[in-house]
PDB file of N, CA and C in Angstrom:
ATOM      1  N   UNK A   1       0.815  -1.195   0.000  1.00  0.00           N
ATOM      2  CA  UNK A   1       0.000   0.000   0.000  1.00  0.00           C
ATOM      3  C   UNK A   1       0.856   1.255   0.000  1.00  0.00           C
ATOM      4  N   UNK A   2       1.940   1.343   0.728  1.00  0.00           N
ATOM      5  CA  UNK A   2       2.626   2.240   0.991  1.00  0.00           C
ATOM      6  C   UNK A   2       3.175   2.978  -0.834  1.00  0.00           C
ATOM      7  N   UNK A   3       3.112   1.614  -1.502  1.00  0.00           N
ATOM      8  CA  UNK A   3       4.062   2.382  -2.964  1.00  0.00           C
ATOM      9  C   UNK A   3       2.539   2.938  -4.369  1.00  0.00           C
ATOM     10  N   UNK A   4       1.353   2.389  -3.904  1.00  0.00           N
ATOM     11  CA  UNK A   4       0.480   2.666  -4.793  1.00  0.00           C
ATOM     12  C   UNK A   4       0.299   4.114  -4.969  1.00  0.00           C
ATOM     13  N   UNK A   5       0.062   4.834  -4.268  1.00  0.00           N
ATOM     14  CA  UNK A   5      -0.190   6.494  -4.608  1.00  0.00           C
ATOM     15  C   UNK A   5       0.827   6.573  -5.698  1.00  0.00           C
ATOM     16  N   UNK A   6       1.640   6.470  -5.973  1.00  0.00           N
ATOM     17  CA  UNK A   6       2.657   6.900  -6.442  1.00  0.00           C
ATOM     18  C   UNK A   6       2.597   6.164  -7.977  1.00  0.00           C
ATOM     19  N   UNK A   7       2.021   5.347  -8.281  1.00  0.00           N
ATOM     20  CA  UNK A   7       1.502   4.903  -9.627  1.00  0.00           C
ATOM     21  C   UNK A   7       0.287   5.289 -10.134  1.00  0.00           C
ATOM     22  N   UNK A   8      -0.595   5.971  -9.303  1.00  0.00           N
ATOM     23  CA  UNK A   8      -1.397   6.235  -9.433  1.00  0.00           C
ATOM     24  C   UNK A   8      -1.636   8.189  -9.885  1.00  0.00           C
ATOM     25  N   UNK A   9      -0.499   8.744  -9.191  1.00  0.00           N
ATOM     26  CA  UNK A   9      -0.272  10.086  -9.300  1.00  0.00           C
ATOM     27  C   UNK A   9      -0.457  10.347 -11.010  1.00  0.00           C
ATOM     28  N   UNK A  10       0.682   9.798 -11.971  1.00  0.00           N
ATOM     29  CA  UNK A  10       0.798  10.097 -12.886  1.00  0.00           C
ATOM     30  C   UNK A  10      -0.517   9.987 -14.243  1.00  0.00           C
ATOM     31  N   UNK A  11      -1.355   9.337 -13.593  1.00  0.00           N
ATOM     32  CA  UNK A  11      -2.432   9.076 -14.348  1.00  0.00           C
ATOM     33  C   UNK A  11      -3.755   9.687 -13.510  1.00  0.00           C
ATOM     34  N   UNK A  12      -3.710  10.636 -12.636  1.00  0.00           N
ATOM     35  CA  UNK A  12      -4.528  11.667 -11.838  1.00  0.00           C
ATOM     36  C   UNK A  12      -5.840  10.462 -11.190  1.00  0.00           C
ATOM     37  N   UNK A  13      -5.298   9.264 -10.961  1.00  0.00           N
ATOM     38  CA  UNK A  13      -5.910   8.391  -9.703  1.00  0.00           C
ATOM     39  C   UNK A  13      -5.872   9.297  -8.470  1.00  0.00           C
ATOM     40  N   UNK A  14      -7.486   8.244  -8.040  1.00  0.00           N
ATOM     41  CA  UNK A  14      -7.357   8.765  -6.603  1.00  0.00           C
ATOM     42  C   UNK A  14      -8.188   7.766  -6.030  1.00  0.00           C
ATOM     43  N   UNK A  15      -8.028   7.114  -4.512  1.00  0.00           N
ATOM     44  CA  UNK A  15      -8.930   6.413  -4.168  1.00  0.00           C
ATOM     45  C   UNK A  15     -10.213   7.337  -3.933  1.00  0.00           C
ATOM     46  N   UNK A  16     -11.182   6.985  -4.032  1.00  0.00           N
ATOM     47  CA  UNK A  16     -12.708   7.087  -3.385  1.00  0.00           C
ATOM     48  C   UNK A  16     -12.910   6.215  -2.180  1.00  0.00           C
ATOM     49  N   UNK A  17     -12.925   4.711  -2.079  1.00  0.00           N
ATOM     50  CA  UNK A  17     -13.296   4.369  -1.230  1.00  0.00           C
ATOM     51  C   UNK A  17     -12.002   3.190  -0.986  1.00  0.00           C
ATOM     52  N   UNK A  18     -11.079   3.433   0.498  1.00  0.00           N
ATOM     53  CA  UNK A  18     -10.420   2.464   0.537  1.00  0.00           C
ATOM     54  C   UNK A  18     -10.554   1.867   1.760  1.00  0.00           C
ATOM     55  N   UNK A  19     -11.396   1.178   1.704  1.00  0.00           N
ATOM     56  CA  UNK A  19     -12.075   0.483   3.176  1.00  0.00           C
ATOM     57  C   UNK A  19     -12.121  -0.445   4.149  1.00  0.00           C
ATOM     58  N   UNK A  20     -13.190  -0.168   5.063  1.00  0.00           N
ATOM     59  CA  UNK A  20     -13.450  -0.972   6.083  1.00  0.00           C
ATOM     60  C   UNK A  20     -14.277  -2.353   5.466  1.00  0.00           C
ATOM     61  N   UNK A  21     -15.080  -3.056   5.676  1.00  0.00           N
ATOM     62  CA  UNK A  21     -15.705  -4.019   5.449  1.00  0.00           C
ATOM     63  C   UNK A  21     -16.845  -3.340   5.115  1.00  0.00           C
ATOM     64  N   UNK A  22     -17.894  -3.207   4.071  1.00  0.00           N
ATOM     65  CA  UNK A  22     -19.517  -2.397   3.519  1.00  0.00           C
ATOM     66  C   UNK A  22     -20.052  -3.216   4.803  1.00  0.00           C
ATOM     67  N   UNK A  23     -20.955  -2.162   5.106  1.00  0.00           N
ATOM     68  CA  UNK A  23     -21.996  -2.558   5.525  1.00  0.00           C
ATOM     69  C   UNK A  23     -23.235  -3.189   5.122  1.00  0.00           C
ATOM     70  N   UNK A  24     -23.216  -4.694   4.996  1.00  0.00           N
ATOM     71  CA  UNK A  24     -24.343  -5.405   3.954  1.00  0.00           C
ATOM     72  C   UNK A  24     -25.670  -5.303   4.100  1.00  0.00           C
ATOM     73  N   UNK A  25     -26.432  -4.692   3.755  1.00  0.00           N
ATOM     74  CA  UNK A  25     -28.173  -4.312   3.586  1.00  0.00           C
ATOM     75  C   UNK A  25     -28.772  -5.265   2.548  1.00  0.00           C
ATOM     76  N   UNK A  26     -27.927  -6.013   1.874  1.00  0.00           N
ATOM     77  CA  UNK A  26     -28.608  -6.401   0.489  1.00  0.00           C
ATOM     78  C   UNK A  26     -27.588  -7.788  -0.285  1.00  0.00           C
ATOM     79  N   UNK A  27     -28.098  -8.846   0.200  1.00  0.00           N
ATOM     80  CA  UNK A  27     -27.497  -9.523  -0.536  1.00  0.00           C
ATOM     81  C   UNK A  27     -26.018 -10.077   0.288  1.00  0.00           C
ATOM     82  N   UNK A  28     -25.075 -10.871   0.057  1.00  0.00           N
ATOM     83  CA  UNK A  28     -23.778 -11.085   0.114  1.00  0.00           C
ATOM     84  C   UNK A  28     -23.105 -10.023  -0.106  1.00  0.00           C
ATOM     85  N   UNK A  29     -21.770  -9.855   0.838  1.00  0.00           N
ATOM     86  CA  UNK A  29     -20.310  -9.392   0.124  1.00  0.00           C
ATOM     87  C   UNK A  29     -19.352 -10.123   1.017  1.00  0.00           C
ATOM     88  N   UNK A  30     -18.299 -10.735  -0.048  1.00  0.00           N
ATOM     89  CA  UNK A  30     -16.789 -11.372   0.628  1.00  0.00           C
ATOM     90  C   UNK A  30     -16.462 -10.187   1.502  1.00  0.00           C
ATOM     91  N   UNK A  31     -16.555  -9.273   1.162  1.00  0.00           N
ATOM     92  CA  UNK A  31     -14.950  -8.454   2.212  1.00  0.00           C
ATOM     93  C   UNK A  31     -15.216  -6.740   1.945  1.00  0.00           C
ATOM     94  N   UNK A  32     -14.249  -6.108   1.842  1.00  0.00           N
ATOM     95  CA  UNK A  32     -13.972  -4.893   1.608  1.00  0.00           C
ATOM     96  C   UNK A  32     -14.021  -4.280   0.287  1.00  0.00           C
ATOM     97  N   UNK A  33     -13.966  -3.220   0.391  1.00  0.00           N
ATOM     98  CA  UNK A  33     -14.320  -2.319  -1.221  1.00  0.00           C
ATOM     99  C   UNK A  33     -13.220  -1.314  -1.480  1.00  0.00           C
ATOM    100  N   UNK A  34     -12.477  -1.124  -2.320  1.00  0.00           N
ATOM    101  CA  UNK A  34     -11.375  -0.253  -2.990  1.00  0.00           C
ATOM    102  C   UNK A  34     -11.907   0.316  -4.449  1.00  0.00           C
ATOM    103  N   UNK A  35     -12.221   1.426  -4.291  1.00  0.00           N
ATOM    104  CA  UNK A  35     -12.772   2.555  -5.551  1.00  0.00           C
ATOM    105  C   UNK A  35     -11.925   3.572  -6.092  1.00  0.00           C
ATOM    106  N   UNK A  36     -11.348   3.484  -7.073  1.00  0.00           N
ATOM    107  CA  UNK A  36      -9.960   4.583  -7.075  1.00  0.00           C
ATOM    108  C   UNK A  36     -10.739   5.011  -8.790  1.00  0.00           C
ATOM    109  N   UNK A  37     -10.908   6.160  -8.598  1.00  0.00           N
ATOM    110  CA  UNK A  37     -11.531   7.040  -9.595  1.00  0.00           C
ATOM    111  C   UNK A  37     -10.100   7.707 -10.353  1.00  0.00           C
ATOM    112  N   UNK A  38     -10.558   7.254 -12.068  1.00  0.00           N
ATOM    113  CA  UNK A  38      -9.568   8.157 -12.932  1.00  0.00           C
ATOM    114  C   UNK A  38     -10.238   9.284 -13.836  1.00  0.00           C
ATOM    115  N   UNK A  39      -9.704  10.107 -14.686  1.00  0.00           N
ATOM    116  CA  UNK A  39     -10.310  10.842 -15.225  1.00  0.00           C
ATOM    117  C   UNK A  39     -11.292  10.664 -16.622  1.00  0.00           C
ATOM    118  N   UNK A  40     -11.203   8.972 -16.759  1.00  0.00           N
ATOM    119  CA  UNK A  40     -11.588   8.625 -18.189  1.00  0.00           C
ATOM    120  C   UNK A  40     -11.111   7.517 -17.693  1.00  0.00           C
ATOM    121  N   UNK A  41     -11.463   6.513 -18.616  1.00  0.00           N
ATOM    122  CA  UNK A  41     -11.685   5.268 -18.816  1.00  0.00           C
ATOM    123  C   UNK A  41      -9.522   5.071 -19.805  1.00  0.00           C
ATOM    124  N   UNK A  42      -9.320   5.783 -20.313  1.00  0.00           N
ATOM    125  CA  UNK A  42      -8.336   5.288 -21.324  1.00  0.00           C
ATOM    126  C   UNK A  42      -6.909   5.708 -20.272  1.00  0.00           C
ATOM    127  N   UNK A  43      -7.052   6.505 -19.005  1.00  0.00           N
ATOM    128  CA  UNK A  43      -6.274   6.767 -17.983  1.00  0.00           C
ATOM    129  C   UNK A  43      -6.407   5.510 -17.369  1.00  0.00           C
ATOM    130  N   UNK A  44      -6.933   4.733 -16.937  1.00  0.00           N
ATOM    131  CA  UNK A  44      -7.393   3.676 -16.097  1.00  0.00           C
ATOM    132  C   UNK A  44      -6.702   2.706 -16.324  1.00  0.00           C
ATOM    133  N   UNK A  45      -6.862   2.600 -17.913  1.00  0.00           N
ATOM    134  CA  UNK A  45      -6.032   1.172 -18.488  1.00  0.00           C
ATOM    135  C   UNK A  45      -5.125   1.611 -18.576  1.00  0.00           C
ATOM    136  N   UNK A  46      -4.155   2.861 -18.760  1.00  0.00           N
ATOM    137  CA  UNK A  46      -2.671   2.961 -19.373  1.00  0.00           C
ATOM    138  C   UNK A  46      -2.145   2.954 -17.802  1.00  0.00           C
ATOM    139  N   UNK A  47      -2.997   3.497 -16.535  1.00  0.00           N
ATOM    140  CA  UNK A  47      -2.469   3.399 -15.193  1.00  0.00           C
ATOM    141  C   UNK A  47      -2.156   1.602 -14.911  1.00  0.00           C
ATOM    142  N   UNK A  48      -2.973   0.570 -15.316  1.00  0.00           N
ATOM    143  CA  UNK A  48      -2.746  -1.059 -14.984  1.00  0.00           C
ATOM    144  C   UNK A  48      -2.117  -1.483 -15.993  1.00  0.00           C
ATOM    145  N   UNK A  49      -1.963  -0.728 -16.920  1.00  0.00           N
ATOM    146  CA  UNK A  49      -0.548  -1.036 -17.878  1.00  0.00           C
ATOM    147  C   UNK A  49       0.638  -0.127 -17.278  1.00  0.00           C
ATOM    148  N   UNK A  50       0.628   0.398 -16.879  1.00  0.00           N
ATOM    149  CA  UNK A  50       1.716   1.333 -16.342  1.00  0.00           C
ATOM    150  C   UNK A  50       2.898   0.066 -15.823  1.00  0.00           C
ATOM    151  N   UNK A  51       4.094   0.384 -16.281  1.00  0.00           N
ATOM    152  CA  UNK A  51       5.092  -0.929 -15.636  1.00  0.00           C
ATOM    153  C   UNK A  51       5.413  -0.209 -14.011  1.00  0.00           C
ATOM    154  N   UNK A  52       5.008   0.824 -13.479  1.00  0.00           N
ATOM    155  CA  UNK A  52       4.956   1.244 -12.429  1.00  0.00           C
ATOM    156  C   UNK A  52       4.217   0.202 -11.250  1.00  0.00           C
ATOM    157  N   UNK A  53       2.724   0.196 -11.704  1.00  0.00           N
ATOM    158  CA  UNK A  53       1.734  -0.595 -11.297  1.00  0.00           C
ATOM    159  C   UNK A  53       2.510  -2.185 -11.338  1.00  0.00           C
ATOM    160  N   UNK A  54       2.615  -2.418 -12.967  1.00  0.00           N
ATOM    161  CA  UNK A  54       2.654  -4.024 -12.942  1.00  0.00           C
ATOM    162  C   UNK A  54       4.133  -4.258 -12.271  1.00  0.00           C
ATOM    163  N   UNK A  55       4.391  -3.126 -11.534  1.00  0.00           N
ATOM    164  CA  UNK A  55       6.251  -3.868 -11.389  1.00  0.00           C
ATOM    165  C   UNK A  55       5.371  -4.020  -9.360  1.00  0.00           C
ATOM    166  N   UNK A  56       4.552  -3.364  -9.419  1.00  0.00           N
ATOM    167  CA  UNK A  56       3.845  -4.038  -7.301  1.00  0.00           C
ATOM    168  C   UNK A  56       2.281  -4.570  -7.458  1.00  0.00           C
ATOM    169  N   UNK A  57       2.455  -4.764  -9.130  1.00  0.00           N
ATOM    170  CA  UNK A  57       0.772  -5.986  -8.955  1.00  0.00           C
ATOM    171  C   UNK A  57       0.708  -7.059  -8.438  1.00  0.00           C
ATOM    172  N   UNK A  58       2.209  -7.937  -8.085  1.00  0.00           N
ATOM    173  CA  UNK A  58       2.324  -9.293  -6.998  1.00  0.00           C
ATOM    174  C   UNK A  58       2.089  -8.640  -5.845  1.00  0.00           C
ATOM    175  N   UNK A  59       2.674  -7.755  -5.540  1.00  0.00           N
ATOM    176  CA  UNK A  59       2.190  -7.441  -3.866  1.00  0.00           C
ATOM    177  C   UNK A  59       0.925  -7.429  -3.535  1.00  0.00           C
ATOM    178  N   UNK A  60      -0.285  -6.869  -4.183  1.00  0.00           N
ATOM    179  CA  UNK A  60      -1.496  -7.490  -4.016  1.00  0.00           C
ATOM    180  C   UNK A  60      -2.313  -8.510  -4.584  1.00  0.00           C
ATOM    181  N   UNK A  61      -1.843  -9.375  -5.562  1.00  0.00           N
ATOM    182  CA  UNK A  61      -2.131 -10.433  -6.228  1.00  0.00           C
ATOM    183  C   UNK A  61      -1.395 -11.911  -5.010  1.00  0.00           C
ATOM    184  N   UNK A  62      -0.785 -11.647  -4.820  1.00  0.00           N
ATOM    185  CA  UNK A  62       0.142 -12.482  -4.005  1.00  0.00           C
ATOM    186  C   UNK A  62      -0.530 -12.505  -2.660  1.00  0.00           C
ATOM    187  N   UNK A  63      -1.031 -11.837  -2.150  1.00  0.00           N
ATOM    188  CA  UNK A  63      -1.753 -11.936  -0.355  1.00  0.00           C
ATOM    189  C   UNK A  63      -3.500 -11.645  -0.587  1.00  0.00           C
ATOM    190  N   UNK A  64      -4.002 -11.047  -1.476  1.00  0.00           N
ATOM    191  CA  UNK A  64      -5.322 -10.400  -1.042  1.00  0.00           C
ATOM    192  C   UNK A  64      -6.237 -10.896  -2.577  1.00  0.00           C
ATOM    193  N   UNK A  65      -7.330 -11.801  -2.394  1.00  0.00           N
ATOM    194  CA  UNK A  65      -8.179 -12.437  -3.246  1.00  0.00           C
ATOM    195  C   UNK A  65      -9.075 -11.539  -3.799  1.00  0.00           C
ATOM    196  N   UNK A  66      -9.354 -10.776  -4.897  1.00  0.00           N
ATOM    197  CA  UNK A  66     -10.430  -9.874  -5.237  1.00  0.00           C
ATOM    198  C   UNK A  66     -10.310 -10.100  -6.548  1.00  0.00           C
ATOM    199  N   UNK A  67     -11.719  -9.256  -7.170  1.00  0.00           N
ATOM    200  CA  UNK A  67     -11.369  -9.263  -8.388  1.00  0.00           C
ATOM    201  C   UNK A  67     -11.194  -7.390  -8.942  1.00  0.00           C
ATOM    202  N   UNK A  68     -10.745  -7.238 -10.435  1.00  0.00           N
ATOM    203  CA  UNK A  68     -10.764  -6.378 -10.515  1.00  0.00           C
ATOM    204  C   UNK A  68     -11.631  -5.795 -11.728  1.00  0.00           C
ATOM    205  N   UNK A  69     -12.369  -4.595 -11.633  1.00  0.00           N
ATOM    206  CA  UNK A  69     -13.117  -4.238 -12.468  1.00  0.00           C
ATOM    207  C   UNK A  69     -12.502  -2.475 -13.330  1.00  0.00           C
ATOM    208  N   UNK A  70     -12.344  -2.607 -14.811  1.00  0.00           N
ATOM    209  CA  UNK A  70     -12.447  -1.474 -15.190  1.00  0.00           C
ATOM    210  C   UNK A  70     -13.536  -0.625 -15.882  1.00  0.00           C
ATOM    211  N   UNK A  71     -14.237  -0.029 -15.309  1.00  0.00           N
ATOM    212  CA  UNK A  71     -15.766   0.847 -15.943  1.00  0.00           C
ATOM    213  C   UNK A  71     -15.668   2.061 -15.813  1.00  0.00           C
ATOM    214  N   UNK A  72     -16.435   2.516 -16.694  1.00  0.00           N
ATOM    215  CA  UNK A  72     -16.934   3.841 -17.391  1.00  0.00           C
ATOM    216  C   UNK A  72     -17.989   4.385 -16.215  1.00  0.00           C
ATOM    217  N   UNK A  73     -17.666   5.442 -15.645  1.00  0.00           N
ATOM    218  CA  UNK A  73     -18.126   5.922 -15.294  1.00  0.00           C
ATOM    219  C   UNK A  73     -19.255   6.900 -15.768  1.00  0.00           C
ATOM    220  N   UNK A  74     -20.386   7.596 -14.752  1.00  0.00           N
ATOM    221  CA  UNK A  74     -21.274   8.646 -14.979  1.00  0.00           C
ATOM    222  C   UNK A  74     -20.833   9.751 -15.172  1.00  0.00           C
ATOM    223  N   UNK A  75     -21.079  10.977 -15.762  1.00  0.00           N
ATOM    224  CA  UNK A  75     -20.797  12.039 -15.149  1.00  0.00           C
ATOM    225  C   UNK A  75     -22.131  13.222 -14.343  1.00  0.00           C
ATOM    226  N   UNK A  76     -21.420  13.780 -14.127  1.00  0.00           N
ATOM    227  CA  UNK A  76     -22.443  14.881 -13.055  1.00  0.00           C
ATOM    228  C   UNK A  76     -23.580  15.397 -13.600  1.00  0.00           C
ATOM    229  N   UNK A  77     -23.595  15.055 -15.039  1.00  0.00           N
ATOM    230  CA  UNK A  77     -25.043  15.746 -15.809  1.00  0.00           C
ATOM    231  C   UNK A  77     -26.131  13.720 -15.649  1.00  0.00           C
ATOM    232  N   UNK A  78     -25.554  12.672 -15.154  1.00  0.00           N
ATOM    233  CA  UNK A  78     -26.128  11.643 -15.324  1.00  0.00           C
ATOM    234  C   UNK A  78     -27.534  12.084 -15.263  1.00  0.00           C
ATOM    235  N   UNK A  79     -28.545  10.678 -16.100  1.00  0.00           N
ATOM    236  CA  UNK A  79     -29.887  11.079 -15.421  1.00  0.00           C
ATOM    237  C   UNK A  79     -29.813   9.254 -15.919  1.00  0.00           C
ATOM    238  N   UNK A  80     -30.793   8.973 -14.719  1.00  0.00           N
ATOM    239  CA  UNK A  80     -31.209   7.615 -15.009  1.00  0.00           C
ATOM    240  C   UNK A  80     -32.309   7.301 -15.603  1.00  0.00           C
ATOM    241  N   UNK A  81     -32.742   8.229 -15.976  1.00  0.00           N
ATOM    242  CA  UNK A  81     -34.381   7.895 -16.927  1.00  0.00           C
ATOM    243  C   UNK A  81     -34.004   7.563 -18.140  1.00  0.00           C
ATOM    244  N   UNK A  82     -32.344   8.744 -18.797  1.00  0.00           N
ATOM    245  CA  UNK A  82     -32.309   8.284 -20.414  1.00  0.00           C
ATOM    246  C   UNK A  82     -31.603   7.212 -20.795  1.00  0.00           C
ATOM    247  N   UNK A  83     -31.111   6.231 -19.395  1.00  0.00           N
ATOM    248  CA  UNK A  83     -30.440   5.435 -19.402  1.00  0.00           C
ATOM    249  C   UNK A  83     -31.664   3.918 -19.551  1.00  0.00           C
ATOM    250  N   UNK A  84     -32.778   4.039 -18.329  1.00  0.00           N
ATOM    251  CA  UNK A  84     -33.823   3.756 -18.544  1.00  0.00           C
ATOM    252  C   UNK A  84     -34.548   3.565 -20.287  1.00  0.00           C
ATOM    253  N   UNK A  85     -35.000   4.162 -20.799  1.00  0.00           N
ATOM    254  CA  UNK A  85     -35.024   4.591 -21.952  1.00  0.00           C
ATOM    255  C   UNK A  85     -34.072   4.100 -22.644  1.00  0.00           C
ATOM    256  N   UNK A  86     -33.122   4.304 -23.197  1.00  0.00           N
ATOM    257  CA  UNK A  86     -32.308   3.490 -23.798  1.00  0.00           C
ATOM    258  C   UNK A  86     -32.456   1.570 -23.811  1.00  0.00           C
ATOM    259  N   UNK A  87     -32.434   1.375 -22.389  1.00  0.00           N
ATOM    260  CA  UNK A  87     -32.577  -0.101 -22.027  1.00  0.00           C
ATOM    261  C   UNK A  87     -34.112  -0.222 -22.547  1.00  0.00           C
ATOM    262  N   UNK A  88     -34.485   0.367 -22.603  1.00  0.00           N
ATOM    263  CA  UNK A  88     -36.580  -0.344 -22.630  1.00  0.00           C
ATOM    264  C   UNK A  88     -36.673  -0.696 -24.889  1.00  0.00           C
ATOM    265  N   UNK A  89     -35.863   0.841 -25.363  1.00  0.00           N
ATOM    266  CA  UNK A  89     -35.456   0.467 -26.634  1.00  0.00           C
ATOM    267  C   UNK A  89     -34.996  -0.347 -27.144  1.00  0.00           C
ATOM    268  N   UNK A  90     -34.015  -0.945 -26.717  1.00  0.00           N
ATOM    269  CA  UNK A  90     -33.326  -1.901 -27.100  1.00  0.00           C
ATOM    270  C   UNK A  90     -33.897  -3.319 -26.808  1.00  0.00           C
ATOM    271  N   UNK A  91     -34.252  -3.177 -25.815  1.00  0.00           N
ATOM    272  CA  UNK A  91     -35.080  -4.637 -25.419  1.00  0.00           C
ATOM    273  C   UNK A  91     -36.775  -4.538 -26.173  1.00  0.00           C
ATOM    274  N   UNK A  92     -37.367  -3.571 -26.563  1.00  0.00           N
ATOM    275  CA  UNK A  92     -38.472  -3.503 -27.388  1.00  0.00           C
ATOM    276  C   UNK A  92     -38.113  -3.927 -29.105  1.00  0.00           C
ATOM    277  N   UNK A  93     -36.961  -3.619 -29.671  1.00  0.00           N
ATOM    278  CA  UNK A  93     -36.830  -3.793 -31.018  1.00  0.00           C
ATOM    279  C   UNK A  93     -36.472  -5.243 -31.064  1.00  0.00           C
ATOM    280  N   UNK A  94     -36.883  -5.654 -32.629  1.00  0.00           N
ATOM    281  CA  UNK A  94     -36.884  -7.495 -33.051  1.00  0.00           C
ATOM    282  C   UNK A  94     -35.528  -7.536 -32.592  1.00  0.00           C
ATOM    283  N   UNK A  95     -35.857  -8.519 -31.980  1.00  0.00           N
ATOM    284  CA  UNK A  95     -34.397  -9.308 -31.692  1.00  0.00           C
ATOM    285  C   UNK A  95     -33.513  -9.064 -30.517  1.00  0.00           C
ATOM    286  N   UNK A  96     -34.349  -8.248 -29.859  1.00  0.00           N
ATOM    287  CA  UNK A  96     -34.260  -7.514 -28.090  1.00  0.00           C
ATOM    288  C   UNK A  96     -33.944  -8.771 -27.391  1.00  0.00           C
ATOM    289  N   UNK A  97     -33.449  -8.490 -26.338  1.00  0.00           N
ATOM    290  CA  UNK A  97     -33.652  -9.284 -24.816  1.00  0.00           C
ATOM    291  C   UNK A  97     -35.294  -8.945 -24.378  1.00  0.00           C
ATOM    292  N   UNK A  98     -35.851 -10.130 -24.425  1.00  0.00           N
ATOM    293  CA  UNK A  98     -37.183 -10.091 -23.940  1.00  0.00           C
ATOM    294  C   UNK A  98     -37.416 -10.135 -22.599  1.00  0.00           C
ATOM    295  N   UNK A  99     -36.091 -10.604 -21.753  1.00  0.00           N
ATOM    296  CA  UNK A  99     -36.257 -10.857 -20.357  1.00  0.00           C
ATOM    297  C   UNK A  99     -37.100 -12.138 -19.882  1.00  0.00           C
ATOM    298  N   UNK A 100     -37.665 -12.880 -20.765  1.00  0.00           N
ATOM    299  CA  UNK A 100     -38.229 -13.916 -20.775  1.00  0.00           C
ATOM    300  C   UNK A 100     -36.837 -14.646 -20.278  1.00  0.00           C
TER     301      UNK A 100
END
């Protein structure tokens, strides 16, 4: 932990959430949650390509079981209705997910 900031600087990472155990309301969770927000999606991958990163990816591959996810984030104008909308389109036209 001590060397990650520092791979993370050059690609304007930052953790969001580097935690305690979630508090479960809903469902299962194994363990803890780590959220490290980049500025874009194409920062994200060149940061876990970074030979910075992959030269201390055993240090947490080696002791701590998780998986890892890279996604696209919202931004601050989000609305979930046109996202809504979008999904109801796509699943209405031939050849949709019927959800059946």
């Amino acid at each position: 932990m001590e060397r990650i900031q520092a791979t993370l600087d050059p690609f304007h990472g930052r953790f969001v959430i580097h935690g305690p155990p979630a508090e479960v309301v809903e469902g299962d969770w194994p363990g803890s949650v780590v959220l490290i927000e980049f500025p874009d999606l194409a920062e994200t991958g060149a940061w876990y390509a970074s030979p910075a990163y992959q030269d201390i990816l055993r240090l947490r591959t080696d002791h701590i079981e998780g998986d890892v996810l890279l996604i696209e984030g919202v931004g601050p104008g989000y609305d979930p209705r046109e996202r809504a909308a979008k999904l109801r389109a796509e699943r209405e036209r031939p050849g949709g997910d019927t959800g059946a």
